[in-house]
Protein backbone atom coordinates (compact mmCIF):
# COMPACT_ATOMS: atom_id res chain seq x y z
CA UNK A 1 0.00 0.00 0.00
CA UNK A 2 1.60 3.20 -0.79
CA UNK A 3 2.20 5.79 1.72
CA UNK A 4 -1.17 8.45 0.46
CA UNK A 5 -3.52 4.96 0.34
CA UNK A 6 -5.84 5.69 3.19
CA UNK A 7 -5.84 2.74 5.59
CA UNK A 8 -9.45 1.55 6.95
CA UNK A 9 -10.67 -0.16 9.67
CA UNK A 10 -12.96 -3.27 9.50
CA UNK A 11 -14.73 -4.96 12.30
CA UNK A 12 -15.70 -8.89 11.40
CA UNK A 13 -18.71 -9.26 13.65
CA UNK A 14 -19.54 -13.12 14.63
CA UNK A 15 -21.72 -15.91 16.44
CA UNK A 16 -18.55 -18.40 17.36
CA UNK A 17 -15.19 -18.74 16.80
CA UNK A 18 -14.31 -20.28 13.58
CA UNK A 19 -17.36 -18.51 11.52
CA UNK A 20 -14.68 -15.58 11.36
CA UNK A 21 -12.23 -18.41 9.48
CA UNK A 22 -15.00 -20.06 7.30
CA UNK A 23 -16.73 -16.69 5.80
CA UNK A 24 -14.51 -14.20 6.08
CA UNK A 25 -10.79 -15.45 6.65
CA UNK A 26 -9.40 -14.63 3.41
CA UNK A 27 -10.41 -11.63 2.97
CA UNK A 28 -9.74 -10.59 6.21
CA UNK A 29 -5.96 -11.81 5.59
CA UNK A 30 -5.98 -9.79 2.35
CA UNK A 31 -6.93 -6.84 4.52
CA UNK A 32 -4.34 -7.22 7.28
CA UNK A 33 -1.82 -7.86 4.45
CA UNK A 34 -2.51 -4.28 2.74
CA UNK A 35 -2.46 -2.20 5.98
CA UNK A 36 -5.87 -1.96 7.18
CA UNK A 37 -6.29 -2.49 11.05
CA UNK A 38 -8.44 -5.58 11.13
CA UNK A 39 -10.87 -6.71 14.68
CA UNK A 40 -12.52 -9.33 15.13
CA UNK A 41 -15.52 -9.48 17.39
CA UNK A 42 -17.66 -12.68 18.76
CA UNK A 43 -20.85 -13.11 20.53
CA UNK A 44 -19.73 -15.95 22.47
CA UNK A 45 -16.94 -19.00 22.88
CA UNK A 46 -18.93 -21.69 21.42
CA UNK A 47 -18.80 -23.28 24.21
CA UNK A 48 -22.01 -25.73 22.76
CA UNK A 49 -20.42 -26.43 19.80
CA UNK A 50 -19.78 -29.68 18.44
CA UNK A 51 -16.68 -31.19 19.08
CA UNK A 52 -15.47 -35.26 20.15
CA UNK A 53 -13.56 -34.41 23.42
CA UNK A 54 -13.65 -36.36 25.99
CA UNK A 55 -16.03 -34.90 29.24
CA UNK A 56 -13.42 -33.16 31.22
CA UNK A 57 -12.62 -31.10 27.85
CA UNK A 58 -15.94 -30.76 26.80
CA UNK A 59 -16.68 -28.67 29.83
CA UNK A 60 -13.64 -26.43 29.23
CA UNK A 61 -14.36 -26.27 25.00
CA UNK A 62 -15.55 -22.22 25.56
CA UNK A 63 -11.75 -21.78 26.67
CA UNK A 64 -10.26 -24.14 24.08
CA UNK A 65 -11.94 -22.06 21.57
CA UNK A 66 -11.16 -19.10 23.07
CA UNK A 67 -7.21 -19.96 22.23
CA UNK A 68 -8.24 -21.29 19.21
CA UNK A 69 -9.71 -17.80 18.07
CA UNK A 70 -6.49 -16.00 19.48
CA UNK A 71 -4.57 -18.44 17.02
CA UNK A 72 -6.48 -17.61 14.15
CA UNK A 73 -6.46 -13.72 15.02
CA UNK A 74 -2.66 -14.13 14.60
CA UNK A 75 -2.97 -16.27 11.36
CA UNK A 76 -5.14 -13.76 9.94
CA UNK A 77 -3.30 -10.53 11.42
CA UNK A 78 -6.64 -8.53 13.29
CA UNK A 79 -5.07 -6.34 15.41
CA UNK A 80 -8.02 -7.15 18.28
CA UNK A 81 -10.43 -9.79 19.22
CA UNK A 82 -13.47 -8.98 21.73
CA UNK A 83 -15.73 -11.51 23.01
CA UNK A 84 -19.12 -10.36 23.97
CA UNK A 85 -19.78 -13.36 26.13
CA UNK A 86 -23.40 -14.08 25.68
CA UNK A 87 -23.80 -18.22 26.27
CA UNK A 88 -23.82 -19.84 22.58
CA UNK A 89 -27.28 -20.94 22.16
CA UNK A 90 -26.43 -24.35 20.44
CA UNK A 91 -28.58 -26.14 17.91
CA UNK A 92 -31.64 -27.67 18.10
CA UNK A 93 -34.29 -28.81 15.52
CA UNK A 94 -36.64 -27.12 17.89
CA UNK A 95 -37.47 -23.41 18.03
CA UNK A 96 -35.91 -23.15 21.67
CA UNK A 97 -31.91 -22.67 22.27
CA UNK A 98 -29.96 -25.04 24.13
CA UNK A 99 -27.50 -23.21 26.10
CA UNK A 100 -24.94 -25.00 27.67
CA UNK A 101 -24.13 -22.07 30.05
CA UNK A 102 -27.53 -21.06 32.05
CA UNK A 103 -25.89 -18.48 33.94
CA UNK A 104 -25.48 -16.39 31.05
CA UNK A 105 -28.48 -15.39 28.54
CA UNK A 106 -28.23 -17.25 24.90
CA UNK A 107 -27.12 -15.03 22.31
CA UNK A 108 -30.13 -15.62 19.89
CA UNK A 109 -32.60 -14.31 22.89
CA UNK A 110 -30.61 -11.68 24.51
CA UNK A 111 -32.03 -8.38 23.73
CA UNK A 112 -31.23 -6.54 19.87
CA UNK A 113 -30.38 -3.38 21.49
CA UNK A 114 -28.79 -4.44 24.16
CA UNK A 115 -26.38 -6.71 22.43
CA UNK A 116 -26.53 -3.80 19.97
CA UNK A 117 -25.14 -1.23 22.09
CA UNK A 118 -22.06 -3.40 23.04
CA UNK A 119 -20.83 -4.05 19.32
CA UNK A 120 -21.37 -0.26 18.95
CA UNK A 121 -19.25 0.98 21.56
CA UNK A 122 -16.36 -1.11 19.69
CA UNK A 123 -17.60 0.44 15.98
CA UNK A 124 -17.02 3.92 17.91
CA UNK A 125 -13.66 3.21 19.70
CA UNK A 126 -11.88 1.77 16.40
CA UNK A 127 -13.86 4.36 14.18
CA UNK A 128 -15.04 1.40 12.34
CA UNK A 129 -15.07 2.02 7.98
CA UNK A 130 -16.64 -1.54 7.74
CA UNK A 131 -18.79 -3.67 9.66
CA UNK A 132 -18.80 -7.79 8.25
CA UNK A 133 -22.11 -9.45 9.60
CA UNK A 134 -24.39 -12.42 8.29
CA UNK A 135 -27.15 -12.41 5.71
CA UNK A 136 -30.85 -12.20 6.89
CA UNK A 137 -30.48 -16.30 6.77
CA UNK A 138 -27.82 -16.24 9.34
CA UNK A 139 -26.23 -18.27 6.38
CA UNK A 140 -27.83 -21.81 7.73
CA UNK A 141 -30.17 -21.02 9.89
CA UNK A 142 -28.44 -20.78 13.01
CA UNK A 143 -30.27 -19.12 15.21
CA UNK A 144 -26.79 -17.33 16.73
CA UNK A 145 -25.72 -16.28 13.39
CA UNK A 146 -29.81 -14.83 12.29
CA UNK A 147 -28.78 -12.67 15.68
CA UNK A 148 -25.35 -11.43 14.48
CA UNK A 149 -27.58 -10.04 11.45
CA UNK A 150 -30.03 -8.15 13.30
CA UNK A 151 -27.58 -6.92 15.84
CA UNK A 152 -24.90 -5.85 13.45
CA UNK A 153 -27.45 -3.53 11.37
CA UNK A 154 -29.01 -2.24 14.42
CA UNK A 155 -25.09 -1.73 16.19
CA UNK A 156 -23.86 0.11 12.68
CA UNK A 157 -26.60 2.12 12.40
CA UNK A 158 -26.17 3.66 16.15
CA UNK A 159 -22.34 3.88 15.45
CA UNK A 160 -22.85 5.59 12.23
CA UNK A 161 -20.52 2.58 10.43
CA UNK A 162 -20.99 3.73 7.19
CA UNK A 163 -20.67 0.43 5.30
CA UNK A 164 -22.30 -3.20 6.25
CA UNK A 165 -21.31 -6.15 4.70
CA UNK A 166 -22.75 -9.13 4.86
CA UNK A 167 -20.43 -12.33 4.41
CA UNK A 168 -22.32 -15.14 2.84
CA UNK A 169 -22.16 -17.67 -0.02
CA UNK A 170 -23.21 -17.90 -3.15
CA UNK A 171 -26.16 -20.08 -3.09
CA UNK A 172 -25.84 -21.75 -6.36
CA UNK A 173 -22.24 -22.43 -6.79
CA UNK A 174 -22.94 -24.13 -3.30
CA UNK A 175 -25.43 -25.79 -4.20
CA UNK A 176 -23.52 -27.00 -6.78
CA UNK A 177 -20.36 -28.00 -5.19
CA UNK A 178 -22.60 -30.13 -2.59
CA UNK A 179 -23.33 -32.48 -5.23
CA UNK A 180 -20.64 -32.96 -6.29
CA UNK A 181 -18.94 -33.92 -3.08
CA UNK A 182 -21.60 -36.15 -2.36
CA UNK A 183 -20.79 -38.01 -5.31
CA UNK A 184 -17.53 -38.44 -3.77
CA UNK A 185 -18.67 -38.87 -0.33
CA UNK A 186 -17.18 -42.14 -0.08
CA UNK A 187 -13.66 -40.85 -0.62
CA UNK A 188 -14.15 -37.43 1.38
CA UNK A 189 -17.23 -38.10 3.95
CA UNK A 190 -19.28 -35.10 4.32
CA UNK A 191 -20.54 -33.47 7.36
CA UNK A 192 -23.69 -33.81 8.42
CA UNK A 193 -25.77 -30.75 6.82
CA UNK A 194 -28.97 -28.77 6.86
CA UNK A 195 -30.84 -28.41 4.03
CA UNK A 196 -29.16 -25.96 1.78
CA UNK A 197 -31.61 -25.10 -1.15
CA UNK A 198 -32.51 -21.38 1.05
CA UNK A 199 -29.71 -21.16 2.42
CA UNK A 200 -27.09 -18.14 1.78
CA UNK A 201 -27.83 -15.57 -0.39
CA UNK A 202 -28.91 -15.80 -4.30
CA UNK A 203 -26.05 -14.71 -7.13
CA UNK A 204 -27.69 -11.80 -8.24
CA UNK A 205 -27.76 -10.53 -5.10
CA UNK A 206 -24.49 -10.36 -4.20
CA UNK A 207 -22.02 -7.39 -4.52
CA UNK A 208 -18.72 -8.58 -4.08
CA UNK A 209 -16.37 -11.91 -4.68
CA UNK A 210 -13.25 -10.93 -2.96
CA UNK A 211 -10.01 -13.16 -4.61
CA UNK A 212 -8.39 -14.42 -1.69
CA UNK A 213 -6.08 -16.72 -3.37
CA UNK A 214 -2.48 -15.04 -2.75
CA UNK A 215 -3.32 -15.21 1.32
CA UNK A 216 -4.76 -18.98 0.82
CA UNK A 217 -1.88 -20.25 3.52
CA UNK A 218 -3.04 -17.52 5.94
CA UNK A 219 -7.07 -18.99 5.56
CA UNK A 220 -5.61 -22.26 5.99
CA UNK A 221 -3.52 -21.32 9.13
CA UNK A 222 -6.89 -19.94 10.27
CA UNK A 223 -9.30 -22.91 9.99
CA UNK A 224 -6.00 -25.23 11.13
CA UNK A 225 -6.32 -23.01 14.32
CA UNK A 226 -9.94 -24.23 15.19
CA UNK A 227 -8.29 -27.79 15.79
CA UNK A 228 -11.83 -28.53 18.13
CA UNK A 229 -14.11 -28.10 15.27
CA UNK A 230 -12.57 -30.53 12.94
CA UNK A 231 -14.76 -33.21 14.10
CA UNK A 232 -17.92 -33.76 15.71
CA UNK A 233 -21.17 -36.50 16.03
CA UNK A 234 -18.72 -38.75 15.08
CA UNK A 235 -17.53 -37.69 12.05
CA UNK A 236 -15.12 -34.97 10.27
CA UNK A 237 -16.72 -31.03 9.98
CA UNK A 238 -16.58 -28.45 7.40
CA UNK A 239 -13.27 -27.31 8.74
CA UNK A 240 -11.35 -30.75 8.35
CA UNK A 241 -12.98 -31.34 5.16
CA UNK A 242 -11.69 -27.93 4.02
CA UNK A 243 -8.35 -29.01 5.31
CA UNK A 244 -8.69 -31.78 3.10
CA UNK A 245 -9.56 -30.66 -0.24
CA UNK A 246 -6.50 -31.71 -2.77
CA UNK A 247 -4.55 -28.58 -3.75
CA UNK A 248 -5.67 -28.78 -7.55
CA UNK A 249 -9.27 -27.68 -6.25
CA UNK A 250 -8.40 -26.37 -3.28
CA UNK A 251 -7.91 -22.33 -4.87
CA UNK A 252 -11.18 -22.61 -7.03
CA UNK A 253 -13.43 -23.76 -3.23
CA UNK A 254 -11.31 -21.70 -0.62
CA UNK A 255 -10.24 -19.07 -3.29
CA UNK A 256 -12.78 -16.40 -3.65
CA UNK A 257 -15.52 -14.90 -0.45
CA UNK A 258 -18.89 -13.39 -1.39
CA UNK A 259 -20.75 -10.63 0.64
CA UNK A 260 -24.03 -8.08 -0.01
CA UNK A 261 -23.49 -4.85 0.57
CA UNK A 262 -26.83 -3.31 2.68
CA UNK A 263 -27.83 -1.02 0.36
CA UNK A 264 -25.73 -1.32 -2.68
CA UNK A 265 -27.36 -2.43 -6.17
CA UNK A 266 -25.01 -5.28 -7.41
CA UNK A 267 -22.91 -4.67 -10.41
CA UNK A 268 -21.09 -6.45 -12.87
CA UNK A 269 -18.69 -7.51 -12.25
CA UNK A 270 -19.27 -7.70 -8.78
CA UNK A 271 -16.94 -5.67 -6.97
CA UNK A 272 -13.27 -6.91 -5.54
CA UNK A 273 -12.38 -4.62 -2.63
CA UNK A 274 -14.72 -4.75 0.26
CA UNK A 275 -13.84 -1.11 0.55
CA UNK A 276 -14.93 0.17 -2.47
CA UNK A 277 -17.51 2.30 -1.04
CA UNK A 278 -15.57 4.60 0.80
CA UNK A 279 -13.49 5.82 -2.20
């Protein structure tokens, strides 16, 4: 970055640690790399999350992933990580959370401003450019990462953050490469997954694909950080199976990172530098 570039500030708002590594790692990376100050922020530990530890580090996993998410901070290059500490609501096919922590209130329940007002006070103190948050969808479903939505918006519009990302997928490309994993599921075993088909956000929606490629190792050392995560139920996660992908494929899956700007009309092509607003 040359000396006159004006350097921003992004704020990568999330529901657990490793979302920040899945969505947004790469472009984060590519951030840090160019000079931008880079903070992460998460709603809570994961401390619910799904992970095949035996019981005595089960009940110490919010702590585990706490390191973790320190780890991948450095592999990334933010500059600070906050934890809001709201208990991570788990996952349940019902419409009720299930906390593991009931001394603390579940993230997906806990009040919009409220949460709101504490993701705001960072936005002010780092005089944030860009807030990163989750489509309407929470991506999945999840109802932790539907929260980080509503309480991003409602935190950047009280901090005056003057551009909102959201960090998604595009739908149909994974749609697409679903299928054709499953056709090799017996080479590469899938995770368990929700249904997809509404899941994410629609191409012609989307604003930007960021090309990550040239900080691939510094995703990788991210993800590799969440060590926990790589299995669970059993069986291997998203993150080990995105360890695992052989390197000719590996730039074309873990190479690119879509978002929706609130409030932009898409373009084509869709834009490259999650700045691009500010000029």
């Amino acid at each position: 970055m040359s000396g006159r570039a004006r350097r921003f500030t992004v704020v990568s708002f999330h529901a657990h640690p490793d979302d920040e590594a899945l969505l947004t790692g790469g472009t984060l990376a590519r951030a840090a790399a160019d000079g931008h100050r880079v903070v992460l922020v998460v709603a809570t530990l994961g401390e619910a999350g799904l992970a095949d530890l035996p019981g005595e580090a089960r009940c110490s996993l919010g702590e585990t992933r706490r390191a973790e998410l320190a780890a991948s901070a450095g592999a990334i290059g933010a500059a600070r990580v906050e934890v809001l500490g709201y208990a991570d609501s788990g996952w349940s096919t019902g419409t009720e959370p299930t906390p593991v922590r009931p001394d603390r209130e579940p993230f997906s329940t806990v009040d919009v401003d409220v949460a709101a007002e504490a993701l705001a006070r960072i936005l002010r103190e780092e005089g944030a450019d860009v807030l990163t948050v989750y489509d309407a969808n929470g991506g999945y479903g999840h109802p932790d990462h539907v929260q980080v939505h509503r309480v991003g918006l409602r935190a950047a519009a009280l901090a005056g953050t003057p551009v909102v990302l959201e960090a998604t997928l595009d739908r149909g490309l994974l749609l697409t490469a679903v299928g054709w994993l499953r056709r090799l599921a017996w080479v590469l075993p899938l995770p368990q997954l929700p249904d997809l088909s509404g899941a994410f956000t629609d191409r012609a929606e989307l604003t930007h694909r960021v090309d990550v490629r040239r900080v691939l190792d510094a995703k990788r050392r991210s993800l590799r950080a969440h060590a926990s995560q790589a299995t669970g139920d059993g069986g291997a996660r998203t993150v080990a199976l995105l360890l695992r992908l052989p390197w000719p494929v590996r730039g074309r899956v873990l190479g690119r990172e879509w978002f929706r700007e609130v409030g932009r009309t898409p373009t084509t092509p869709l834009l490259d530098d999650i700045f691009a607003s500010l000029g």
